[in-house]
C-alpha atoms as a PDB file:
ATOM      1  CA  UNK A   1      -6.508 -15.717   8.414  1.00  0.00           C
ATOM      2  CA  UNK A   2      -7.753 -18.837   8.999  1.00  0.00           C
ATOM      3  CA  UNK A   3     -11.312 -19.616   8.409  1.00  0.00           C
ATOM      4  CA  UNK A   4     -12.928 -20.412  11.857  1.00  0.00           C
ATOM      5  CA  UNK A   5     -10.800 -16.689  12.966  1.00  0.00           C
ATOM      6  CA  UNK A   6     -13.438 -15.352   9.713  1.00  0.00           C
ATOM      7  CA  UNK A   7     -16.637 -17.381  10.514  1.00  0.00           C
ATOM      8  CA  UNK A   8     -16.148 -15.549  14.414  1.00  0.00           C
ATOM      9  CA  UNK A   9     -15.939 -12.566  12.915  1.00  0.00           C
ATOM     10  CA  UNK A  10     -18.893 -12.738  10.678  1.00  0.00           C
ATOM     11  CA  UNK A  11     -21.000 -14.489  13.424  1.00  0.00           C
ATOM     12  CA  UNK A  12     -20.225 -11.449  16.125  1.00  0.00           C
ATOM     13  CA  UNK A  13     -21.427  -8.963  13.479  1.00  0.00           C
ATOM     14  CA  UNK A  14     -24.246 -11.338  12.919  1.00  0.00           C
ATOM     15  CA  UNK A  15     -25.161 -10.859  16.811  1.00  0.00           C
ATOM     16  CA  UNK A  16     -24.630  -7.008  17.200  1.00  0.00           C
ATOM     17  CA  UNK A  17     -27.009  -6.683  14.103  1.00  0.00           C
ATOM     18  CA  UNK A  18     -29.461  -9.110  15.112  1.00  0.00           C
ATOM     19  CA  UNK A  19     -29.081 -11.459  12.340  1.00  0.00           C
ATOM     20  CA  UNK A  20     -28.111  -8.772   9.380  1.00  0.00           C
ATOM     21  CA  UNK A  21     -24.990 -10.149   8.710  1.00  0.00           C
ATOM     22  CA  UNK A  22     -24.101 -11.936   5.396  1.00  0.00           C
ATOM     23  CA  UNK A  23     -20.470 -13.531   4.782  1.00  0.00           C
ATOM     24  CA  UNK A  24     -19.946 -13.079   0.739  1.00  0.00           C
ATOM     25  CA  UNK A  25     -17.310 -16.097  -0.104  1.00  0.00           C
ATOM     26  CA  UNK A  26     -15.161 -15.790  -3.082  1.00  0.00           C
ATOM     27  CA  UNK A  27     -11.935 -16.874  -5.003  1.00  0.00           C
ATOM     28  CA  UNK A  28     -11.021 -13.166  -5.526  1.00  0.00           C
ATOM     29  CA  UNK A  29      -9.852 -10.808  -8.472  1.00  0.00           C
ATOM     30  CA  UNK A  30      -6.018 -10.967  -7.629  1.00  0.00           C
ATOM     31  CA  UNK A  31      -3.251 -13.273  -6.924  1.00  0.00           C
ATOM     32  CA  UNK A  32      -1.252 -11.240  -4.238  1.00  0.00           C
ATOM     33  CA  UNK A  33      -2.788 -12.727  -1.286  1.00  0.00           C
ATOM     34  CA  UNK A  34      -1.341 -16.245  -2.275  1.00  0.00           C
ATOM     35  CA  UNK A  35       2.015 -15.500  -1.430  1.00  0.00           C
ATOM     36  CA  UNK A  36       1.188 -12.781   1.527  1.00  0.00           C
ATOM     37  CA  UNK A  37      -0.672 -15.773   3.364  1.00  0.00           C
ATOM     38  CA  UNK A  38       2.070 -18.464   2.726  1.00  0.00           C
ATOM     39  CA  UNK A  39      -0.281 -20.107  -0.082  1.00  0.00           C
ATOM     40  CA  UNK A  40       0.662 -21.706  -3.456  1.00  0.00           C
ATOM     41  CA  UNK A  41      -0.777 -20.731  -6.561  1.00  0.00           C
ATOM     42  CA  UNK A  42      -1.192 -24.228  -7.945  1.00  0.00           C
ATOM     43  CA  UNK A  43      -3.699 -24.778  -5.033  1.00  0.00           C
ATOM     44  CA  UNK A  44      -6.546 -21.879  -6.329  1.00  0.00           C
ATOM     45  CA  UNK A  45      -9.209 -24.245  -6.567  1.00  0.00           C
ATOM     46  CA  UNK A  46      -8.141 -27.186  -3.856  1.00  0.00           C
ATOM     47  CA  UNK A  47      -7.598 -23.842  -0.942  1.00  0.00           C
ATOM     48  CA  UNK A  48     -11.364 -22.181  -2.497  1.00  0.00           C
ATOM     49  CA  UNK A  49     -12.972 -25.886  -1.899  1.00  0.00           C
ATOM     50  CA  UNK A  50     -11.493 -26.917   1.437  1.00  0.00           C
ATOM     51  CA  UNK A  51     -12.251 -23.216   3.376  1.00  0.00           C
ATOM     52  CA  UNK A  52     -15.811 -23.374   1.978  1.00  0.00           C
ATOM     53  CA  UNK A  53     -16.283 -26.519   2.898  1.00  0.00           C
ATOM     54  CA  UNK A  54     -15.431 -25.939   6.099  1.00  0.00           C
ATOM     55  CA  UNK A  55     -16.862 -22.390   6.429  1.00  0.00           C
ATOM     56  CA  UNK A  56     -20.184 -24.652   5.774  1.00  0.00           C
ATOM     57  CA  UNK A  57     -19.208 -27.406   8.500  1.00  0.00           C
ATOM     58  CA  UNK A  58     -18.618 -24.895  11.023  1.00  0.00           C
ATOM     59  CA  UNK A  59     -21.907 -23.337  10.392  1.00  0.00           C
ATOM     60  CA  UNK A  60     -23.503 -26.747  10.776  1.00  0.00           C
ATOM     61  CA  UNK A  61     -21.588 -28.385  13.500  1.00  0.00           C
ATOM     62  CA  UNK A  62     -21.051 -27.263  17.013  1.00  0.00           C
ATOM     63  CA  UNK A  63     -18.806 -29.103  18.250  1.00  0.00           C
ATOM     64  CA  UNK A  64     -16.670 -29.967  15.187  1.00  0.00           C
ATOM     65  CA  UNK A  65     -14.146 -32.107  13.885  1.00  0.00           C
ATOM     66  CA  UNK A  66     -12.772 -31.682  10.485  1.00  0.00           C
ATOM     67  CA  UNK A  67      -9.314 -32.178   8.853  1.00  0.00           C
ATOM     68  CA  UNK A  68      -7.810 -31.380   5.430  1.00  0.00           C
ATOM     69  CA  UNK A  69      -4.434 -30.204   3.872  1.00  0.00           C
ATOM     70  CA  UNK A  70      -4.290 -26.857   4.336  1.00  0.00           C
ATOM     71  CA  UNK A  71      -4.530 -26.684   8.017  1.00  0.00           C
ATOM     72  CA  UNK A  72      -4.032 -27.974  11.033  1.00  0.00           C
ATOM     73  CA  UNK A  73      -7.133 -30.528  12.373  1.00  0.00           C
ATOM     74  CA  UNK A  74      -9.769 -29.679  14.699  1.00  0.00           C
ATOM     75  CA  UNK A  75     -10.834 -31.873  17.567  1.00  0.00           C
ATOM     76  CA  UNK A  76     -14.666 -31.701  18.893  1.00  0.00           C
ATOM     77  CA  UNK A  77     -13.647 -27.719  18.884  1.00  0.00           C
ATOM     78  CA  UNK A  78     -16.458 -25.196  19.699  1.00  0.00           C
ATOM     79  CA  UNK A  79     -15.909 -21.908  17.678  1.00  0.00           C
ATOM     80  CA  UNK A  80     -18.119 -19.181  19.444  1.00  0.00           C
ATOM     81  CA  UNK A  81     -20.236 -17.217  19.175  1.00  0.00           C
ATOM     82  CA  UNK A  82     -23.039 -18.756  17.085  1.00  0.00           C
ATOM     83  CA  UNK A  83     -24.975 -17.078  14.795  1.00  0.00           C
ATOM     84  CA  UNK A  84     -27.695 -14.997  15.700  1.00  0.00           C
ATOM     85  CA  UNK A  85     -30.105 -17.319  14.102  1.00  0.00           C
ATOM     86  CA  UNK A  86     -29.672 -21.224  13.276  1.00  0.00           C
ATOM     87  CA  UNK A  87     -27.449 -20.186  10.626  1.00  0.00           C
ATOM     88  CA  UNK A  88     -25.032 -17.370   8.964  1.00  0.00           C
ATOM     89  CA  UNK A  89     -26.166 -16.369   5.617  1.00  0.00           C
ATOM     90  CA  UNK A  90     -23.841 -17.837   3.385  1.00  0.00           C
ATOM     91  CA  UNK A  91     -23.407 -16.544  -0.509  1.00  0.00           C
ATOM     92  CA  UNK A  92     -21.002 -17.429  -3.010  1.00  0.00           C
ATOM     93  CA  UNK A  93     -19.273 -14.357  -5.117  1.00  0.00           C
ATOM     94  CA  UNK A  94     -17.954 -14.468  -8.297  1.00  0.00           C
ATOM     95  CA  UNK A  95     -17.545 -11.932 -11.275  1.00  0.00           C
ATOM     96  CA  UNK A  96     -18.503 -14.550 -14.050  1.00  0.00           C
ATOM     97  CA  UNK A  97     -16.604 -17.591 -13.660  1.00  0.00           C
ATOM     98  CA  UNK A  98     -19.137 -20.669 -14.339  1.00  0.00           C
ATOM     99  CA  UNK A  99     -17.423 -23.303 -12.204  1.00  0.00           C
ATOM    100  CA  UNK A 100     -18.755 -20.784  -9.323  1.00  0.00           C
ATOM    101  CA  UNK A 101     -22.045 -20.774 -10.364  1.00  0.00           C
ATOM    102  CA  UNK A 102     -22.529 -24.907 -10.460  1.00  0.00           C
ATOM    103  CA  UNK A 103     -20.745 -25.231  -6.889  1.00  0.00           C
ATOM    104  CA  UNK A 104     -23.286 -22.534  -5.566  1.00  0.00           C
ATOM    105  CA  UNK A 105     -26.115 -24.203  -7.401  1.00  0.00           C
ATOM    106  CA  UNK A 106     -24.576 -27.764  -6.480  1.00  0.00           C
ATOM    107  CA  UNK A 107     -24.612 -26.529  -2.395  1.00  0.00           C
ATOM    108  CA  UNK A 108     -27.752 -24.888  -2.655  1.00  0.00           C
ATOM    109  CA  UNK A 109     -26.091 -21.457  -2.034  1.00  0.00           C
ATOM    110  CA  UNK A 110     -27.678 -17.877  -2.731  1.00  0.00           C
ATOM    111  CA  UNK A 111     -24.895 -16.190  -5.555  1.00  0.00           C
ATOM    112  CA  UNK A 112     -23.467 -12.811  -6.049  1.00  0.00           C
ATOM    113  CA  UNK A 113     -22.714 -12.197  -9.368  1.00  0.00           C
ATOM    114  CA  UNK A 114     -20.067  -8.522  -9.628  1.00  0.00           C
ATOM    115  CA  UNK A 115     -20.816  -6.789 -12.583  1.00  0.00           C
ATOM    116  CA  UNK A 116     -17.608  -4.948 -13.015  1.00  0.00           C
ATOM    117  CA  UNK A 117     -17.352  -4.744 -16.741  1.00  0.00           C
ATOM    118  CA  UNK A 118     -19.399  -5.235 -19.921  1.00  0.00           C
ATOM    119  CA  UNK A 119     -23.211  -5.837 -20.286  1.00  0.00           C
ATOM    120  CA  UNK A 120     -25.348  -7.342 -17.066  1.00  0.00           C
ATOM    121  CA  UNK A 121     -27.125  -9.551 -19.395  1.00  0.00           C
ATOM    122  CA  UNK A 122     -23.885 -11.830 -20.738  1.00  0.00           C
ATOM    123  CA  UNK A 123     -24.330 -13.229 -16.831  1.00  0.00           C
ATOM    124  CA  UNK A 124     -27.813 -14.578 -18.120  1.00  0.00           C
ATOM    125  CA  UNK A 125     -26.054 -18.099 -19.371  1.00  0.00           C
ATOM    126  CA  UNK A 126     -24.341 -17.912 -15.768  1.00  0.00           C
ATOM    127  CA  UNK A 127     -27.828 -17.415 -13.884  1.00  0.00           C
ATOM    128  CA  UNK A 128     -29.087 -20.419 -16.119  1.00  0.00           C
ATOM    129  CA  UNK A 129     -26.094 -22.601 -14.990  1.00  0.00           C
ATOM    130  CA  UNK A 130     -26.743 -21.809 -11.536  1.00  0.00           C
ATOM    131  CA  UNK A 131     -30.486 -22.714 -11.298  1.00  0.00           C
ATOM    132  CA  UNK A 132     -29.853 -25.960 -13.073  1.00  0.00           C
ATOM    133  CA  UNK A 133     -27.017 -26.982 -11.289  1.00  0.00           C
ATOM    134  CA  UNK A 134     -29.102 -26.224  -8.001  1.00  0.00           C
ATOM    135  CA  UNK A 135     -32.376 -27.854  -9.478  1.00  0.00           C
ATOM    136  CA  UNK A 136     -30.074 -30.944 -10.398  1.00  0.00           C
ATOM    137  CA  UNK A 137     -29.212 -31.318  -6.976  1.00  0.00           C
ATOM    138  CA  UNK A 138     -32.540 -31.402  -5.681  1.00  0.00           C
ATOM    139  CA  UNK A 139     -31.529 -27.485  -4.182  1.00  0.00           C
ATOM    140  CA  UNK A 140     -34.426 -25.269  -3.232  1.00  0.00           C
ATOM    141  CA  UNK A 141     -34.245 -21.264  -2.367  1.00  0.00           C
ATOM    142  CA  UNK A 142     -31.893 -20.628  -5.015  1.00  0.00           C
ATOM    143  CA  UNK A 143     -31.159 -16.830  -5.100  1.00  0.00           C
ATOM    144  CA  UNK A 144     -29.502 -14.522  -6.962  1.00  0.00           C
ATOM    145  CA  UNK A 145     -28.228 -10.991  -6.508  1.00  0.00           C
ATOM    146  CA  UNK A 146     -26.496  -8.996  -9.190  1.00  0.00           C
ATOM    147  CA  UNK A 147     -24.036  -6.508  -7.419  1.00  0.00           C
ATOM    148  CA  UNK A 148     -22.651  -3.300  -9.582  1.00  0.00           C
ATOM    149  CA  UNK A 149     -20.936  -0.215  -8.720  1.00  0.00           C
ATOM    150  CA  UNK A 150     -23.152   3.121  -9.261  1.00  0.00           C
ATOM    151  CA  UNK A 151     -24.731   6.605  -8.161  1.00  0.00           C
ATOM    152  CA  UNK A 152     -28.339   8.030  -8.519  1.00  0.00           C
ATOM    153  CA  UNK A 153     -28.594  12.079  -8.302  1.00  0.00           C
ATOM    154  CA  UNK A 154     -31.587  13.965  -9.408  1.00  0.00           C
ATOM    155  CA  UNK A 155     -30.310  14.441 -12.662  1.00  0.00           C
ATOM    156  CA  UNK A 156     -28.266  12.008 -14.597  1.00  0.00           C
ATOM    157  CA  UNK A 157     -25.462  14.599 -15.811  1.00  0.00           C
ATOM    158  CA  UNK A 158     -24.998  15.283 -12.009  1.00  0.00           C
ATOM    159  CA  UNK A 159     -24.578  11.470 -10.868  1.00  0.00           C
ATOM    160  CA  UNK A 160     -22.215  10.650 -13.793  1.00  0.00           C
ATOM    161  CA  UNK A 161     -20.267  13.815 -12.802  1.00  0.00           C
ATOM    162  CA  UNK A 162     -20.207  13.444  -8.989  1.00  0.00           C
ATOM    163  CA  UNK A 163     -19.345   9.725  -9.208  1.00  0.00           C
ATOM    164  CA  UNK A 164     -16.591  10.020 -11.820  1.00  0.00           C
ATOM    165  CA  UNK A 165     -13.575  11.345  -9.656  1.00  0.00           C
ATOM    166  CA  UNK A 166     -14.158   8.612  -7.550  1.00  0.00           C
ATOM    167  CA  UNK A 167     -13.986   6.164  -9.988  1.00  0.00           C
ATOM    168  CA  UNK A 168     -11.070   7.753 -11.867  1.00  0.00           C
ATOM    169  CA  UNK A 169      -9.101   7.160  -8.537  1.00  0.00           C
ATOM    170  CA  UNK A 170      -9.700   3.329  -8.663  1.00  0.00           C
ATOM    171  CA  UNK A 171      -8.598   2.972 -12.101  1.00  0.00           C
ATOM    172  CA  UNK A 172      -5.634   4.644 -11.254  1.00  0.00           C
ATOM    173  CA  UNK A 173      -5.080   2.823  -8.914  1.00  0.00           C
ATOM    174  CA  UNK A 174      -5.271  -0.164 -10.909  1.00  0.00           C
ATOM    175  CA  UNK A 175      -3.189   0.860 -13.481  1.00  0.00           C
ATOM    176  CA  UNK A 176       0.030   1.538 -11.355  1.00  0.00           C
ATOM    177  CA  UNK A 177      -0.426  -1.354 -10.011  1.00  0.00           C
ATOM    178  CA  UNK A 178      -0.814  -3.409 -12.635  1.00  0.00           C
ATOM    179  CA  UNK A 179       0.337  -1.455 -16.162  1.00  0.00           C
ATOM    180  CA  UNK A 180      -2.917  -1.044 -17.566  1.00  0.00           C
ATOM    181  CA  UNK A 181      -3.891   2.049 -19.212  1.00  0.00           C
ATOM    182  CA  UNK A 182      -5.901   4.548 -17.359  1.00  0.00           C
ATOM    183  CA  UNK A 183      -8.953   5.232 -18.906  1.00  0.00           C
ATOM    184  CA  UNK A 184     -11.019   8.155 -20.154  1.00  0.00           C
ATOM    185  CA  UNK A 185     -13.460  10.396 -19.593  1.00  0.00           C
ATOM    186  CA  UNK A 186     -15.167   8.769 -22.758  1.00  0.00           C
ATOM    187  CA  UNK A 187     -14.279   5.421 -21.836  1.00  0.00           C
ATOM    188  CA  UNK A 188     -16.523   6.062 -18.340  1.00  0.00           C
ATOM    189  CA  UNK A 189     -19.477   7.796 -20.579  1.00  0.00           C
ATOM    190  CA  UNK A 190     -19.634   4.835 -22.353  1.00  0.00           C
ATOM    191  CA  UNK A 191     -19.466   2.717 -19.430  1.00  0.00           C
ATOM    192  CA  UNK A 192     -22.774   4.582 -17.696  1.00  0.00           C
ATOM    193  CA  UNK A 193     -24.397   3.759 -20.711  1.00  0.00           C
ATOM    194  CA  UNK A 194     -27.903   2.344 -20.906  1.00  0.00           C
ATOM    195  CA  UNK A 195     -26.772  -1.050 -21.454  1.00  0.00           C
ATOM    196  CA  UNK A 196     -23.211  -1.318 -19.354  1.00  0.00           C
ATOM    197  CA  UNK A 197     -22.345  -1.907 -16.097  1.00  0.00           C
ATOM    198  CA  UNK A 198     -21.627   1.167 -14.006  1.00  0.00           C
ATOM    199  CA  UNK A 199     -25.020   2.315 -12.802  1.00  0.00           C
ATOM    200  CA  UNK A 200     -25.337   6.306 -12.647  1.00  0.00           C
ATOM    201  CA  UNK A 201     -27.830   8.186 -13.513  1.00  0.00           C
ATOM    202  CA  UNK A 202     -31.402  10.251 -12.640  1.00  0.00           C
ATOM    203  CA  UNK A 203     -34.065   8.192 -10.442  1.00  0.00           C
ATOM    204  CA  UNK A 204     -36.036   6.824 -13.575  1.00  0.00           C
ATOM    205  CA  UNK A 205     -32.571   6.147 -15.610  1.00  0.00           C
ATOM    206  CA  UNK A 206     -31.950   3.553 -12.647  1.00  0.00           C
ATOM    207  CA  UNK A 207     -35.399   2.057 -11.875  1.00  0.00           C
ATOM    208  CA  UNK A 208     -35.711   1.642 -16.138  1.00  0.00           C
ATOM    209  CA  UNK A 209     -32.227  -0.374 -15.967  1.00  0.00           C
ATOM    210  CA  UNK A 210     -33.229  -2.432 -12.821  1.00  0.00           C
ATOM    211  CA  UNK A 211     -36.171  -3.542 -14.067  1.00  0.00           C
ATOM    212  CA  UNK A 212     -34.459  -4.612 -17.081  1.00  0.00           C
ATOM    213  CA  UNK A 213     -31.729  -6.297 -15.984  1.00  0.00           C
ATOM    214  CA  UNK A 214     -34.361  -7.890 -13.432  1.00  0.00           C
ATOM    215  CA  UNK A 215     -36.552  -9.213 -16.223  1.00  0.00           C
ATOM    216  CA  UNK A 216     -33.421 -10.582 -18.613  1.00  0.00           C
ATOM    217  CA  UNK A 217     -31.744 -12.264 -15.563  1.00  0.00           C
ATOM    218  CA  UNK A 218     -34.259 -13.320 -12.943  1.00  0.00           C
ATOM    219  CA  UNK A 219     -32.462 -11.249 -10.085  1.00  0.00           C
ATOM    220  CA  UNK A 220     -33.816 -11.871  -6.252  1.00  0.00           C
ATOM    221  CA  UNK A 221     -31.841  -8.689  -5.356  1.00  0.00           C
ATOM    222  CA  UNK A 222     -29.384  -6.017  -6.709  1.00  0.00           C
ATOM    223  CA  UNK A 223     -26.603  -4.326  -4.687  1.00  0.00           C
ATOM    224  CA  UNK A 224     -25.474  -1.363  -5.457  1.00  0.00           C
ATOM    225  CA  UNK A 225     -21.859   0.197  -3.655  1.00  0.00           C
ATOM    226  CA  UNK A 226     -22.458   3.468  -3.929  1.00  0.00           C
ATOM    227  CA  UNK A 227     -19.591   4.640  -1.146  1.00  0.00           C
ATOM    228  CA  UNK A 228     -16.840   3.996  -3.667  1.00  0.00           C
ATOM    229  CA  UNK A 229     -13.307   5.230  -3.368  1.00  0.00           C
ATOM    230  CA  UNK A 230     -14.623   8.165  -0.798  1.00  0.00           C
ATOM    231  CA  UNK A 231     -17.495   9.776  -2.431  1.00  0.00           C
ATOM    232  CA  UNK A 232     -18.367  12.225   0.434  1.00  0.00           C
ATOM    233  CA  UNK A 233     -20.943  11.081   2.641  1.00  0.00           C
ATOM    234  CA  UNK A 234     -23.964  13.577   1.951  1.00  0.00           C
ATOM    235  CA  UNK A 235     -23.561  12.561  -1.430  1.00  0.00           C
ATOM    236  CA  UNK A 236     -23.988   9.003  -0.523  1.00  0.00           C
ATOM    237  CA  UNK A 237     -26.737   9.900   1.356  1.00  0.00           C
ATOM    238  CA  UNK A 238     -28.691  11.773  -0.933  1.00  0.00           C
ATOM    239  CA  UNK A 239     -28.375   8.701  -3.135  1.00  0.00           C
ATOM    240  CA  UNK A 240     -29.874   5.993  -0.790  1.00  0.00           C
ATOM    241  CA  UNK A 241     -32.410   8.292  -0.284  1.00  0.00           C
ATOM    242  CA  UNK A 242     -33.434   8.520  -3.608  1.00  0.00           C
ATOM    243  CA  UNK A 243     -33.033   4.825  -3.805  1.00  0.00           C
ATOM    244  CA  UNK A 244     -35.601   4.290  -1.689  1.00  0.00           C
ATOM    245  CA  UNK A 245     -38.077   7.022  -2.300  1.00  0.00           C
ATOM    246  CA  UNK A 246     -38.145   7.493  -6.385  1.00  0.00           C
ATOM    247  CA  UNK A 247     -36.593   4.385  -7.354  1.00  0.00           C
ATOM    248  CA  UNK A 248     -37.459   1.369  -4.997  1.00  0.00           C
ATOM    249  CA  UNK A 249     -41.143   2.267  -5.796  1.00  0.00           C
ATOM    250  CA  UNK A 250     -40.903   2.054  -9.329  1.00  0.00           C
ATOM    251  CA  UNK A 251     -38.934  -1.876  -9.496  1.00  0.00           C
ATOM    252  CA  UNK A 252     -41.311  -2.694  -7.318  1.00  0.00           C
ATOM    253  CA  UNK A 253     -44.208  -1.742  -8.820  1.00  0.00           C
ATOM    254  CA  UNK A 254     -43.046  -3.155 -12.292  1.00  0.00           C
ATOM    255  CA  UNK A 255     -41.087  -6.960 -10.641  1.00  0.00           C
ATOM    256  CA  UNK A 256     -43.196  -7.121  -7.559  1.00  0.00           C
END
């Protein structure tokens, strides 16, 4: 789809919510799309470079005209609507790669950092990278958001449970797809762990890890997707409510 098709997109969702929309940019986890949108391979990082740069100009520039190689130019072209505000919010995404950190720090950008595997705190050198490579540029409002998968219930036992179908699914998924092996029960357990990076538990299991990973990192924000793979939605429900009653309280009281 071609980017101005995506920034019209993003900026009528920004108008219907009265400024609540926020366009996530990323290189993605798989190479499929390449060849399902007529794009080569050999052109990951020139194709990543060129759409954000233009995503940016658009955002800037009303009327605008840009060229580059991977599309055709645009002449004094108004793309409409505009944002709800003077701008659309803007973040880059990435799952640990450090170029992606220094070109969000570089542009000033806000950064999403997925957690979809290992220990939150290995992203500390990456969080590091960023606010240098932002402070080297003279960037200000740097801002950082770590984004994980998870689910709070009132006890832990019962999140871990409820969520792990769910999850199973996705791994399947992944490994017909790809050959890998599907994993275990075990292998999830230890993935819930205190230190790892799916996020299920009790209220206080949660708010302890939060404010952890808050302290080690420096996080502005964490995002939790707690609707994964069709976890009913009472379930989800009961979760964002406990977000916000038992746990919100608590990271806020300890990070402010």
């Amino acid at each position: 789809m071609p980017i101005e098709h995506i920034y019209q997109q993003f900026t009528t969702l920004d108008q219907l919510s009265r400024g609540r929309a926020e366009l996530l940019a990323g290189r993605g986890s798989f190479t499929e799309s390449f060849p399902l949108f007529g794009a080569d391979l050999g052109d990951y990082e020139d194709l990543f470079d060129e759409k954000l740069a233009l995503l940016l100009r658009l955002d800037r520039e009303d009327p605008i005209t840009w060229s580059g190689r991977f599309r055709p130019p645009l002449d004094n072209a108004h793309v409409l609507p505009r944002p709800y505000g003077e701008h659309l919010r803007v973040s880059i995404g990435t799952g640990g790669n450090p170029q992606s950190s220094a070109r969000a720090g570089l542009l000033g950008l806000p950064v999403v950092y997925a957690v979809i595997g290992g220990q939150p705190e290995r992203f500390a050198p990456l969080v590091d990278l960023y606010r240098r490579a932002g402070e080297s540029a003279g960037q200000t409002g740097l801002h950082v958001t770590m984004g994980a998968i998870g689910f709070i219930a009132k006890k832990s036992q019962e999140a871990k449970d409820t969520f792990y179908p769910y999850w199973l699914e996705t791994m399947k998924y992944g490994a017909r797809a790809r050959g890998w092996t599907i994993p275990s029960r075990a292998d999830y357990d230890a993935y819930t762990h205190d230190a790892q990076a799916i996020f299920a538990g009790s209220p206080d299991e949660i708010a302890d890890r939060l404010i952890t990973v808050g302290r080690l990192l420096g996080a502005d924000r964490y995002a939790m997707q707690m609707d994964w793979a069709g976890v009913p939605h009472h379930h989800v429900m009961s979760a964002i409510e406990l977000l916000g009653t038992e746990v919100l309280p608590q990271v806020r009281a300890e990070l402010g």
